[in-house]
PDB file of N, CA and C in Angstrom:
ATOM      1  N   UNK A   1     -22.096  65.672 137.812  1.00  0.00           N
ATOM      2  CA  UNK A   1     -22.897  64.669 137.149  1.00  0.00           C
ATOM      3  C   UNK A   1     -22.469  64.605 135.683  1.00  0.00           C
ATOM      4  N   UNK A   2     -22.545  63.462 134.746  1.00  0.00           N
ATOM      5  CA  UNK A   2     -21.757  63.626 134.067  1.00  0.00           C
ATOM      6  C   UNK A   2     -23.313  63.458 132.940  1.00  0.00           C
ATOM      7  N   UNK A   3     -22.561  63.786 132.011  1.00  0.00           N
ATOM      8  CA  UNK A   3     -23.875  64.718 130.697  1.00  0.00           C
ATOM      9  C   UNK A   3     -24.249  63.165 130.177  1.00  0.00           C
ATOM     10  N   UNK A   4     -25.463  62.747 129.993  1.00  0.00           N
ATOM     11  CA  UNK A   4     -26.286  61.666 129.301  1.00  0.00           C
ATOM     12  C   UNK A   4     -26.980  62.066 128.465  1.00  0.00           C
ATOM     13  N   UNK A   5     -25.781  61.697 127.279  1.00  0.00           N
ATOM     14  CA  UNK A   5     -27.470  61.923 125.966  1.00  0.00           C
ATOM     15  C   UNK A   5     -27.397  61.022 125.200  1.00  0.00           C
ATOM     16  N   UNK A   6     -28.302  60.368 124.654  1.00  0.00           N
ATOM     17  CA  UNK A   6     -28.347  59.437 123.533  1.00  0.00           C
ATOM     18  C   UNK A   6     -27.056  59.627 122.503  1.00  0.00           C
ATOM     19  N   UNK A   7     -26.708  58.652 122.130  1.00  0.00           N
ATOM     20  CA  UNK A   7     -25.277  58.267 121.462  1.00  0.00           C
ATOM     21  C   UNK A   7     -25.593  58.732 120.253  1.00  0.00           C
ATOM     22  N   UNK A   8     -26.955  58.342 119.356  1.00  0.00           N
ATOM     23  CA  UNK A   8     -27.153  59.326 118.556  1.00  0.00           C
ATOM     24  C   UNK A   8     -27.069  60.471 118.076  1.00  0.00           C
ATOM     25  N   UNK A   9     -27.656  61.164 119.324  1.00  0.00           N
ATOM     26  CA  UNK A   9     -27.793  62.752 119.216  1.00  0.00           C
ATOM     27  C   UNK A   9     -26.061  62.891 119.189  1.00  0.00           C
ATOM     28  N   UNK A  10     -25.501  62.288 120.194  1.00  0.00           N
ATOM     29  CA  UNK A  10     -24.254  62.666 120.231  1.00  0.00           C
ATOM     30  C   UNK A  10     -23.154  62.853 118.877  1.00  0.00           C
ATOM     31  N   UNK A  11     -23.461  61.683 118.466  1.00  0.00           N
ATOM     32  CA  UNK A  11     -22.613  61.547 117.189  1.00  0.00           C
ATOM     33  C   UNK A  11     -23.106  62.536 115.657  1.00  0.00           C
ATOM     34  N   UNK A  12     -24.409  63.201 115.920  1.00  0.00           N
ATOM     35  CA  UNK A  12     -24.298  63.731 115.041  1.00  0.00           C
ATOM     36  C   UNK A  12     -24.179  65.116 115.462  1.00  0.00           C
ATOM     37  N   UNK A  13     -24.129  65.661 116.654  1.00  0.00           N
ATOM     38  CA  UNK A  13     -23.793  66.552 117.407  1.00  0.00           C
ATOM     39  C   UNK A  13     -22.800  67.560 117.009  1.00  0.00           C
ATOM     40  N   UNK A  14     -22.301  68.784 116.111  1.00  0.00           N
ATOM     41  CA  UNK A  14     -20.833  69.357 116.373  1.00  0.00           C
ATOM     42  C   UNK A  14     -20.800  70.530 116.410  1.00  0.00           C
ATOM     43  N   UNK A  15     -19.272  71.171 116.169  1.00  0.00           N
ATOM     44  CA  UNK A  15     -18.974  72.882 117.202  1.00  0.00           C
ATOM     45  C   UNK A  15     -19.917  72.979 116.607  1.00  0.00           C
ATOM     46  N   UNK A  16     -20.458  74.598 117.137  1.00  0.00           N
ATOM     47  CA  UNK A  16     -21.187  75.594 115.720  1.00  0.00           C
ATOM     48  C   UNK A  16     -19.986  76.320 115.346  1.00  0.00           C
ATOM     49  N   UNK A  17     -18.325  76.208 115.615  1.00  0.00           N
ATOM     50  CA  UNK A  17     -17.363  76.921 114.677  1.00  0.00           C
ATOM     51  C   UNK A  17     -17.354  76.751 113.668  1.00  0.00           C
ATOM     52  N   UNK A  18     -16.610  77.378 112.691  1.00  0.00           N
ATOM     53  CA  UNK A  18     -16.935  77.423 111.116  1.00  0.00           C
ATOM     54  C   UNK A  18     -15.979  75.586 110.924  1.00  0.00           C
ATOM     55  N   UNK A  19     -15.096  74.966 112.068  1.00  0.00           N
ATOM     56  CA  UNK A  19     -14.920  73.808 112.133  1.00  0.00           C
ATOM     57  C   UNK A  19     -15.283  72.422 112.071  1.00  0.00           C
ATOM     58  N   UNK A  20     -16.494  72.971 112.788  1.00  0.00           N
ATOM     59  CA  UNK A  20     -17.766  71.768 112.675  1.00  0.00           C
ATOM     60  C   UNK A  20     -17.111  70.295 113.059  1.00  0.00           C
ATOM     61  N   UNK A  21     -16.047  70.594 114.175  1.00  0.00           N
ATOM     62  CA  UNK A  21     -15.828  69.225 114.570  1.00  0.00           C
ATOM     63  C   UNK A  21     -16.581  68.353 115.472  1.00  0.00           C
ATOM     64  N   UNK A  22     -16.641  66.973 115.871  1.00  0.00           N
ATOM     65  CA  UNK A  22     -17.389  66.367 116.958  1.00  0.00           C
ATOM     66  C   UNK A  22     -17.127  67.323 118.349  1.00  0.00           C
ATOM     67  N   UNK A  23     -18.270  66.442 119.081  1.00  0.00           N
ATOM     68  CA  UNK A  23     -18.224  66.917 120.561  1.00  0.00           C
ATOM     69  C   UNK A  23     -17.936  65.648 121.195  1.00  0.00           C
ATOM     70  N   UNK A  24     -17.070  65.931 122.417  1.00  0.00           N
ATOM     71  CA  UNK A  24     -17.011  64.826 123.551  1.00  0.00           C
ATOM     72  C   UNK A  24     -17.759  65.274 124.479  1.00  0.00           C
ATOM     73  N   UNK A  25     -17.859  64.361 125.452  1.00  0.00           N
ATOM     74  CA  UNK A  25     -18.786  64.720 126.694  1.00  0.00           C
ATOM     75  C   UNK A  25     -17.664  64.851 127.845  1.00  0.00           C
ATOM     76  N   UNK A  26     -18.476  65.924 128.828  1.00  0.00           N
ATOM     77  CA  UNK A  26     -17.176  66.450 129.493  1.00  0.00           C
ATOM     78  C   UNK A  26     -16.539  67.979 129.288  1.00  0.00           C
ATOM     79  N   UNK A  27     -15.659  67.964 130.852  1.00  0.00           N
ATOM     80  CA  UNK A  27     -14.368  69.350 129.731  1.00  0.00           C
ATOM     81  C   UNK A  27     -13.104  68.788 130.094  1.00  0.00           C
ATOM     82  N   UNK A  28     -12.389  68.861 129.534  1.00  0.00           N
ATOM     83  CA  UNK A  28     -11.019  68.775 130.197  1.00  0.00           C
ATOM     84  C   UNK A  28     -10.138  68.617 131.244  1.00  0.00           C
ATOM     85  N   UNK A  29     -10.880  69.575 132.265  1.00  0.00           N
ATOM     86  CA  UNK A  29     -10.854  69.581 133.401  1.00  0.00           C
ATOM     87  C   UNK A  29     -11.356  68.458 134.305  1.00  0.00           C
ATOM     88  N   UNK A  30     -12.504  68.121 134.034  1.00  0.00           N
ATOM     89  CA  UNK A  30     -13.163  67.359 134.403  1.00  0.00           C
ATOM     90  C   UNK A  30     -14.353  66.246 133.399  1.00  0.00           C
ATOM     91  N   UNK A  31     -13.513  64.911 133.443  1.00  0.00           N
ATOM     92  CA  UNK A  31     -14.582  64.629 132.490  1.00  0.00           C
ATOM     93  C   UNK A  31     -16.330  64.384 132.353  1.00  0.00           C
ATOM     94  N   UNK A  32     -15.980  64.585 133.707  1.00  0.00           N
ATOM     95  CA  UNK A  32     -17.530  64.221 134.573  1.00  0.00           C
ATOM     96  C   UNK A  32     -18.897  65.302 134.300  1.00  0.00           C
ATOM     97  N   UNK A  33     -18.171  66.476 134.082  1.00  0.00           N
ATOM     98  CA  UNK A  33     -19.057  68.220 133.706  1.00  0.00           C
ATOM     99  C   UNK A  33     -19.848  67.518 133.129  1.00  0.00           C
ATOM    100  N   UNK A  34     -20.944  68.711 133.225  1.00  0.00           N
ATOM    101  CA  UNK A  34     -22.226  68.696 132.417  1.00  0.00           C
ATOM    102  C   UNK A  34     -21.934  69.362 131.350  1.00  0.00           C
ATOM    103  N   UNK A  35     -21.278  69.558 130.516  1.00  0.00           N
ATOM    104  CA  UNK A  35     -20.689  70.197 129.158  1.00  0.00           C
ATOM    105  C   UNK A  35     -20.106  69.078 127.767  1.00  0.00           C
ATOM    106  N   UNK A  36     -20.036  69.562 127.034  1.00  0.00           N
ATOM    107  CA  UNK A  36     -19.420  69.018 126.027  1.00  0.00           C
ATOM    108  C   UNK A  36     -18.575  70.081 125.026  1.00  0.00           C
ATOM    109  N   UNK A  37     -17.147  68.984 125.091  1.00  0.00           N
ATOM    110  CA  UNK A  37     -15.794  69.947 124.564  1.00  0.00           C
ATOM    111  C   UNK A  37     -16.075  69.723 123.262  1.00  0.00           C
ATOM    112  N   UNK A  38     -15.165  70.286 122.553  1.00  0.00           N
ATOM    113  CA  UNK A  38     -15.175  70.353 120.570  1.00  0.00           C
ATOM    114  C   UNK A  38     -13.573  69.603 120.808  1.00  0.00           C
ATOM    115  N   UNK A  39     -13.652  68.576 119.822  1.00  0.00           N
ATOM    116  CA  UNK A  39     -12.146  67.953 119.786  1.00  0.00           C
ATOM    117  C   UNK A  39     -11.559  68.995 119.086  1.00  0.00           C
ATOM    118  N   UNK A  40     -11.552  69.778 118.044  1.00  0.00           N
ATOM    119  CA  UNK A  40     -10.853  70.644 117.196  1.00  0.00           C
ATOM    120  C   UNK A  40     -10.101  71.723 117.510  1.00  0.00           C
ATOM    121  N   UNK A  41     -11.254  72.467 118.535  1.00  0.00           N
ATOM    122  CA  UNK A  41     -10.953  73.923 119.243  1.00  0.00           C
ATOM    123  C   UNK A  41     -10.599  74.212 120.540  1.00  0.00           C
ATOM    124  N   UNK A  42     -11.586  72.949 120.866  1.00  0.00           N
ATOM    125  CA  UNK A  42     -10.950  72.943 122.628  1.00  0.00           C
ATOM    126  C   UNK A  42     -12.307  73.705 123.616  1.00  0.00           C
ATOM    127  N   UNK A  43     -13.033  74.226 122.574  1.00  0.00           N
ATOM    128  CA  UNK A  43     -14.667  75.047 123.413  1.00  0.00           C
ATOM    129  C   UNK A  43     -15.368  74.120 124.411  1.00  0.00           C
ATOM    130  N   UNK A  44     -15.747  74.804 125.283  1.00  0.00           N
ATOM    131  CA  UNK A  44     -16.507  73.782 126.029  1.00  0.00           C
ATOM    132  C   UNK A  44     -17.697  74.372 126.408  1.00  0.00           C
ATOM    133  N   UNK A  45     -18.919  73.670 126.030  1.00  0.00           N
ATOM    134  CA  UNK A  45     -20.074  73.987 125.907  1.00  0.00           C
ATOM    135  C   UNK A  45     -21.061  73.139 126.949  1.00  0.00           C
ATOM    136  N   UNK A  46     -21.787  74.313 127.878  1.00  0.00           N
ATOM    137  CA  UNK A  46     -22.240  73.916 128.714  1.00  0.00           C
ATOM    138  C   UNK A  46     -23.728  73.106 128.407  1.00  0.00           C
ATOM    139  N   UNK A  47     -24.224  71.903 129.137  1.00  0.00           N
ATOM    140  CA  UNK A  47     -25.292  71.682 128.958  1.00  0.00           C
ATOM    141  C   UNK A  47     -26.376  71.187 130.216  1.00  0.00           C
ATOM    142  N   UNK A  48     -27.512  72.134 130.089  1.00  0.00           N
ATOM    143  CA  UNK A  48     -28.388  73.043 131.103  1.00  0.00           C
ATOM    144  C   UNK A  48     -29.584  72.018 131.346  1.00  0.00           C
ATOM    145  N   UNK A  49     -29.603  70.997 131.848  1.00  0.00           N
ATOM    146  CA  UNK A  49     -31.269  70.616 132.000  1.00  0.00           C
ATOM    147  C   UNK A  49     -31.032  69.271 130.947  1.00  0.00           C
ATOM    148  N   UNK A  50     -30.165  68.922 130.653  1.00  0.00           N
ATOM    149  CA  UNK A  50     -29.912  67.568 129.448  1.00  0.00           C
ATOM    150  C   UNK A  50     -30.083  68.411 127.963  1.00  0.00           C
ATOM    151  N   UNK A  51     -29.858  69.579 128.053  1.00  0.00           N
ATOM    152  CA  UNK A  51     -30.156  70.091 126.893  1.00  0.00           C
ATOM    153  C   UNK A  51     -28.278  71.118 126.473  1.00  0.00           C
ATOM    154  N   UNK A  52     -28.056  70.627 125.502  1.00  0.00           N
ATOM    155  CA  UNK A  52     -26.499  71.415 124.731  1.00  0.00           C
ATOM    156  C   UNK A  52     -26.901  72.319 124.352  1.00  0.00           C
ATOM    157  N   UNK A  53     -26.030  73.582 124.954  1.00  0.00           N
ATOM    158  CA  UNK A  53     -26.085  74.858 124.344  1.00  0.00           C
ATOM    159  C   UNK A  53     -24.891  75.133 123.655  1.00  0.00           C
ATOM    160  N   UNK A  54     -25.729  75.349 122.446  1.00  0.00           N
ATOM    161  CA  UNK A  54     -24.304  74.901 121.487  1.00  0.00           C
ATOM    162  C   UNK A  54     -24.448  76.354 120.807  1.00  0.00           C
ATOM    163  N   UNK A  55     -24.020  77.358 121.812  1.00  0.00           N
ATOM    164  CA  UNK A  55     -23.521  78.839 121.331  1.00  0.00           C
ATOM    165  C   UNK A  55     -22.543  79.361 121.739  1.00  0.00           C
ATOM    166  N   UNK A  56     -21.776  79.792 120.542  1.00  0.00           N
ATOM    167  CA  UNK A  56     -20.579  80.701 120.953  1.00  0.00           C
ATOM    168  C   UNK A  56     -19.968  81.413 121.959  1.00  0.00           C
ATOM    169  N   UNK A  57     -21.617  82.253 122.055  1.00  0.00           N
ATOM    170  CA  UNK A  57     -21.661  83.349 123.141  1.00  0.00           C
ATOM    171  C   UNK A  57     -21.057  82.561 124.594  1.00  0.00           C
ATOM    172  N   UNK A  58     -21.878  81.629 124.564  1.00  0.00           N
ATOM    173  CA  UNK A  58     -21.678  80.817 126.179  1.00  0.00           C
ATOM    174  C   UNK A  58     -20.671  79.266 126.082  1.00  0.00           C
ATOM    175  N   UNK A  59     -20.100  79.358 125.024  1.00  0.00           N
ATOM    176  CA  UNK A  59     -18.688  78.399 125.501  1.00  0.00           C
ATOM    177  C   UNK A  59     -17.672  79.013 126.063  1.00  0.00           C
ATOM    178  N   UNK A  60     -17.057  78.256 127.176  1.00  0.00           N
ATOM    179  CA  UNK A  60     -15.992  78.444 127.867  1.00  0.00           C
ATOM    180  C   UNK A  60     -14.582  78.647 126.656  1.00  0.00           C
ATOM    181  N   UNK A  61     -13.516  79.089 126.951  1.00  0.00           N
ATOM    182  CA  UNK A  61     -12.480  79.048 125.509  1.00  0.00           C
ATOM    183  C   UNK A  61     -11.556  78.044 126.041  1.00  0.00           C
ATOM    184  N   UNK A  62     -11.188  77.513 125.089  1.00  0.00           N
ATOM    185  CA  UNK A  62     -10.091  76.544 125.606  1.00  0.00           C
ATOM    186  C   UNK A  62      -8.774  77.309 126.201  1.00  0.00           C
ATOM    187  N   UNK A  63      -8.206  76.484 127.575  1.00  0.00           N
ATOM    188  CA  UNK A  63      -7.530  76.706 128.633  1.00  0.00           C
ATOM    189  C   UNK A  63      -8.021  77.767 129.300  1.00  0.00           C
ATOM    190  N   UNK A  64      -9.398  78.468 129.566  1.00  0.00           N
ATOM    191  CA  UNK A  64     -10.020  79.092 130.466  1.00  0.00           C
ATOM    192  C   UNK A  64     -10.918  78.409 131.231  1.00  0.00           C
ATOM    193  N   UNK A  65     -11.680  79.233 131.916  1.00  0.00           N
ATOM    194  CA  UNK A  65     -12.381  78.837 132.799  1.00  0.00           C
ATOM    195  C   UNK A  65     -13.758  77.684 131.947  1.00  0.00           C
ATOM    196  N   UNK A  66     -14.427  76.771 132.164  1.00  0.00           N
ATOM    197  CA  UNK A  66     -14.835  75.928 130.925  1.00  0.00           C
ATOM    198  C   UNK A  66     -16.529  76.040 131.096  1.00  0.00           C
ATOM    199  N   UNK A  67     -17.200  76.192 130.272  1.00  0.00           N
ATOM    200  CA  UNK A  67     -18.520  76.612 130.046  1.00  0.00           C
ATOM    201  C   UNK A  67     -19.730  76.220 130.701  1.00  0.00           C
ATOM    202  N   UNK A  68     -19.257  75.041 131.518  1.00  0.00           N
ATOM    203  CA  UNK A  68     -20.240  74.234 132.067  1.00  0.00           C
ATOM    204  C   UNK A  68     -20.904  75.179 133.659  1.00  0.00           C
ATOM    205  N   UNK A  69     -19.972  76.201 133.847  1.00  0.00           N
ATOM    206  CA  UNK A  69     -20.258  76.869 135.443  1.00  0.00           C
ATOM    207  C   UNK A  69     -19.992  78.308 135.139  1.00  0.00           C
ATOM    208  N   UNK A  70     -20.192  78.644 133.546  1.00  0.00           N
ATOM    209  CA  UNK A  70     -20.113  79.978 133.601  1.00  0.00           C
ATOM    210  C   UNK A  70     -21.613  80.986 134.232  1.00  0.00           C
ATOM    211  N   UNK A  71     -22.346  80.481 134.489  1.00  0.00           N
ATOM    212  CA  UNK A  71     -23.596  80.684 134.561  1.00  0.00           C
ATOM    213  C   UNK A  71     -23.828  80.343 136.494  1.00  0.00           C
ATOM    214  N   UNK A  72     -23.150  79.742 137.049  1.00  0.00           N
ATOM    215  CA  UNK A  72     -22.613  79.315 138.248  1.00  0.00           C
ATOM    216  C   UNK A  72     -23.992  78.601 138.553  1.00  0.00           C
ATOM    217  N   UNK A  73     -24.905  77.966 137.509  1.00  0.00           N
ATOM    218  CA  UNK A  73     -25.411  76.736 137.706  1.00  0.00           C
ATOM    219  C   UNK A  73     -24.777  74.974 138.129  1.00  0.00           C
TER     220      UNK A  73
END
């Protein structure tokens, strides 16, 4: 299912890396995930219930396995 959030929230949305770049919706893999990637770093951050978890701890790293199914939700 692919992640719906207000375009708003979206655009002001970014990493929590010390980068602070935008987020896309999606991962790489798939643009469809319930996650959202960092254009900068490549993190992909899973999001649980329409809600972005926008922590370190639980982003996928770029070219690994991607954050949206680390939790095998």
């Amino acid at each position: 299912m692919a992640v719906t959030l207000d375009a708003q929230l979206l655009e002001i949305l970014a990493c929590p890396s010390p980068d602070h770049a935008p987020l896309r919706t999606g991962s790489p893999s798939d643009p469809n995930a319930d996650a959202l990637t960092c254009t900068e770093c490549g993190r992909v951050f899973p999001v649980r219930d329409g809600i972005p978890v926008l922590l370190l701890d639980e982003a996928g790293e770029p070219g690994g396995e991607d954050g949206a199914s680390a939790d095998g939700a």
